[in-house]
Protein backbone atom coordinates (compact mmCIF):
# COMPACT_ATOMS: atom_id res chain seq x y z
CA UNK A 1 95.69 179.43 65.54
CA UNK A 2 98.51 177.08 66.22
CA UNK A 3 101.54 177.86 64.03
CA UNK A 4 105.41 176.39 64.43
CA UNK A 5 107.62 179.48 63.89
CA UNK A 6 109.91 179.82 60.57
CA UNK A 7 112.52 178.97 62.73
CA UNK A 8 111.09 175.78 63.92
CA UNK A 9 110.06 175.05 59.94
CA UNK A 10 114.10 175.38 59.16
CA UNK A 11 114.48 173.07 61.78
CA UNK A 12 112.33 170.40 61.13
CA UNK A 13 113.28 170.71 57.41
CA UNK A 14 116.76 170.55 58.16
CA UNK A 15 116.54 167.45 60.92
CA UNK A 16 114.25 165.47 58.17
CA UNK A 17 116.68 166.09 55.44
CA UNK A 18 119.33 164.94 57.95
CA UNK A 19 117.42 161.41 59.16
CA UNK A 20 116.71 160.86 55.25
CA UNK A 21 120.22 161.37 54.02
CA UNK A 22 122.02 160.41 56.69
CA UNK A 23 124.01 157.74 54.46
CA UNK A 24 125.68 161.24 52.83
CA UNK A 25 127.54 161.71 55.93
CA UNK A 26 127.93 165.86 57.18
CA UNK A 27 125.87 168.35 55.29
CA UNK A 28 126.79 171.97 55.49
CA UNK A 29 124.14 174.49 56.31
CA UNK A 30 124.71 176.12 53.00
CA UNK A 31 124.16 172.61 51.45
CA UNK A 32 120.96 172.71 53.10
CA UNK A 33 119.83 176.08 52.61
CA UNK A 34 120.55 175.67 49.30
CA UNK A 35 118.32 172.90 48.95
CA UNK A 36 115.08 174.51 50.29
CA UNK A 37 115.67 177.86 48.89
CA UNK A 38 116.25 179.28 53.00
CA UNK A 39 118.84 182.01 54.70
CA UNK A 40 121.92 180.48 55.13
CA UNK A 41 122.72 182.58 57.48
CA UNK A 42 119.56 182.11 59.79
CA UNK A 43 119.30 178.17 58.75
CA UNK A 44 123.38 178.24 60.23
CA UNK A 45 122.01 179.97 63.61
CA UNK A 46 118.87 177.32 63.71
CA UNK A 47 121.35 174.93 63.25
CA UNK A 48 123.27 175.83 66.36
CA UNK A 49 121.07 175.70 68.44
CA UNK A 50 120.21 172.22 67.49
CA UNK A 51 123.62 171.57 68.27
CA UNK A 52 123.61 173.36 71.53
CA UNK A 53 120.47 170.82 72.44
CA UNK A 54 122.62 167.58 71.53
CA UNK A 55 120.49 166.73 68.63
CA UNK A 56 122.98 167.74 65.70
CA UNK A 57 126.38 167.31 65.81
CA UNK A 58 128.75 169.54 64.43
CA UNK A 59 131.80 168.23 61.82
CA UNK A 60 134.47 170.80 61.34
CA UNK A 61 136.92 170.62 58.21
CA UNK A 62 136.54 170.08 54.22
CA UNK A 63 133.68 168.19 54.23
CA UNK A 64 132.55 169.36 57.67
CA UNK A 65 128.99 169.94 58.17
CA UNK A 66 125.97 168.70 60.40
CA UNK A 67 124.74 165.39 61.13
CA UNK A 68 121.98 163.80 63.84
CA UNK A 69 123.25 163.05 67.01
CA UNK A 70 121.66 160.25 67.63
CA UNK A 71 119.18 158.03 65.65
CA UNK A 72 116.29 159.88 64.02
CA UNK A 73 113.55 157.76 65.63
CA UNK A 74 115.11 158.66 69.45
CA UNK A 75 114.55 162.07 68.19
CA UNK A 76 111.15 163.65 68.77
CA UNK A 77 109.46 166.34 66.92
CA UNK A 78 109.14 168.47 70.14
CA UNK A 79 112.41 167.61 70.98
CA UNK A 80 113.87 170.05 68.03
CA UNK A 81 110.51 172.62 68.41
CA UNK A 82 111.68 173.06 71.92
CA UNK A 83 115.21 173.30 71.01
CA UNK A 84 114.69 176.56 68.48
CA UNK A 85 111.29 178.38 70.52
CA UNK A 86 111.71 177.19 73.87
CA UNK A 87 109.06 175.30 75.74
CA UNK A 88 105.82 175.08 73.79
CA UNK A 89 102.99 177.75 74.79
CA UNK A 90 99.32 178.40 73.77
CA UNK A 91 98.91 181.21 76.51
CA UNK A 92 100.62 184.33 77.43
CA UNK A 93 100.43 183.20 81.12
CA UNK A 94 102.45 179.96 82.39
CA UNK A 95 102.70 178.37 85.78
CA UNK A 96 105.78 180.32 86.27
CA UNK A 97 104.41 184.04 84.72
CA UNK A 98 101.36 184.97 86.44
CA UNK A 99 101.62 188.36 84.96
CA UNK A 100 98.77 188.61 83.46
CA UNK A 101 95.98 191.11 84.56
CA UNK A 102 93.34 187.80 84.21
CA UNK A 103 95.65 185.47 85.83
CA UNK A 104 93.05 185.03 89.42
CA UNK A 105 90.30 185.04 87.13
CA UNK A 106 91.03 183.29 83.86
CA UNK A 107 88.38 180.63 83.60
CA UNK A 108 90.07 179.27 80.51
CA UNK A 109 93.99 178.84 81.07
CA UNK A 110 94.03 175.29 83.07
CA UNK A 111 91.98 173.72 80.05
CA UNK A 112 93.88 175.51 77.55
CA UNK A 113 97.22 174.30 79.49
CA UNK A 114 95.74 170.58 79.58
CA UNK A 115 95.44 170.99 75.58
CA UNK A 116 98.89 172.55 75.74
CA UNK A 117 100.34 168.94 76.93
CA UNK A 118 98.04 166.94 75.14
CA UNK A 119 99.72 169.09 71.76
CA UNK A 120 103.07 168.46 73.42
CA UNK A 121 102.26 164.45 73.95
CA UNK A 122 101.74 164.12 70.49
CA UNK A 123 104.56 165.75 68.77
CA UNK A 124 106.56 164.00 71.35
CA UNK A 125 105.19 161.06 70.22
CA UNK A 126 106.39 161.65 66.35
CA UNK A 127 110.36 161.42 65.29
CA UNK A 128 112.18 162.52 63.00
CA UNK A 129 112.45 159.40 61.33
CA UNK A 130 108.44 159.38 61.15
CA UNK A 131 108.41 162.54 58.92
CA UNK A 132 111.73 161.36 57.28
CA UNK A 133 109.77 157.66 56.09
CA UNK A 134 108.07 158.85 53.39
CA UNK A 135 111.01 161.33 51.92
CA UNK A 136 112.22 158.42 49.54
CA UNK A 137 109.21 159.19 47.83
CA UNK A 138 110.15 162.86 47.13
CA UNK A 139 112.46 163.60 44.70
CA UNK A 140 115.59 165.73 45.86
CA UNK A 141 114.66 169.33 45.32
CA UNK A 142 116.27 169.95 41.96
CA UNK A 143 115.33 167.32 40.16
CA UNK A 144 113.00 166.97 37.53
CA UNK A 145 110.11 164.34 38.34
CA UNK A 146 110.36 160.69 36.98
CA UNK A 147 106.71 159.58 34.74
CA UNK A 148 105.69 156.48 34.49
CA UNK A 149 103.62 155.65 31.26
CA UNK A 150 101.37 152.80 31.63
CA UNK A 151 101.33 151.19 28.47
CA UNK A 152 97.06 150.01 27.07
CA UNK A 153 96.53 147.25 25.86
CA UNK A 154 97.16 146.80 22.10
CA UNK A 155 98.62 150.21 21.70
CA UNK A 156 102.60 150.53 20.32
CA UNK A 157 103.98 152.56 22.68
């Protein structure tokens, strides 16, 4: 099974928050963690190294904090994956580590790399503005839900 690591979760919560807010100005990671019930202290580390790949910046003083580096939709969802795990993997073996006992033999890990870029391809191909688009629809976490009644005809209400 493919699965994104918590880290890269925090990230990708973090960097969507970011694009959808980014009218706010600098959010702190507390602010942040706070808002998606996450380790402040691991979201500040996940954070950093977003910084370290030039896709956050970081804002010291009182209302310091974290903001996108650059526009959301020049920002790709491998782009921040990468920056948190390193480069995206679905084998044990790479081009570079031919460690494995199978390596002469494997029969399997030059299709499995193949579906390795074709993954890679396509979460380059979505931003963080793409996953940030339909965030105006979700209320801040924290808030109760609006409803909307639709009033039948001929009732009073």
């Amino acid at each position: 099974m493919l699965r994104l690591s918590k880290k890269a979760d925090y990230a990708l919560l973090a960097m969507r928050h970011l694009a959808a807010h980014a009218d706010q100005g600098a959010l702190s990671a507390r602010e942040l963690a706070e808002a998606y019930d996450i380790p402040a202290e691991l979201l500040a580390k996940v954070l950093q190294k977003l910084v370290r790949a030039h896709l956050l910046d970081s804002h010291q003083g009182i209302r310091g904090g974290y903001g996108l580096s650059r526009p959301a939709a020049s920002i790709s969802v491998v782009d921040v994956i990468q920056a948190v795990d390193g480069p995206l993997t679905v084998t044990a073996c790479s081009d570079v580590d031919h460690s494995c006992d199978q390596y002469a033999k494997c029969n399997i890990r030059d299709p499995l790399w193949r579906l390795k870029d074709r993954i890679a391809a396509a979460l380059g191909a979505t931003s963080v503005a793409e996953l940030a688009a339909d965030m105006a629809m979700i209320p801040p976490p924290g808030t109760a839900p609006v409803a909307f009644v639709r009033k039948t005809p001929g009732s009073n209400g």
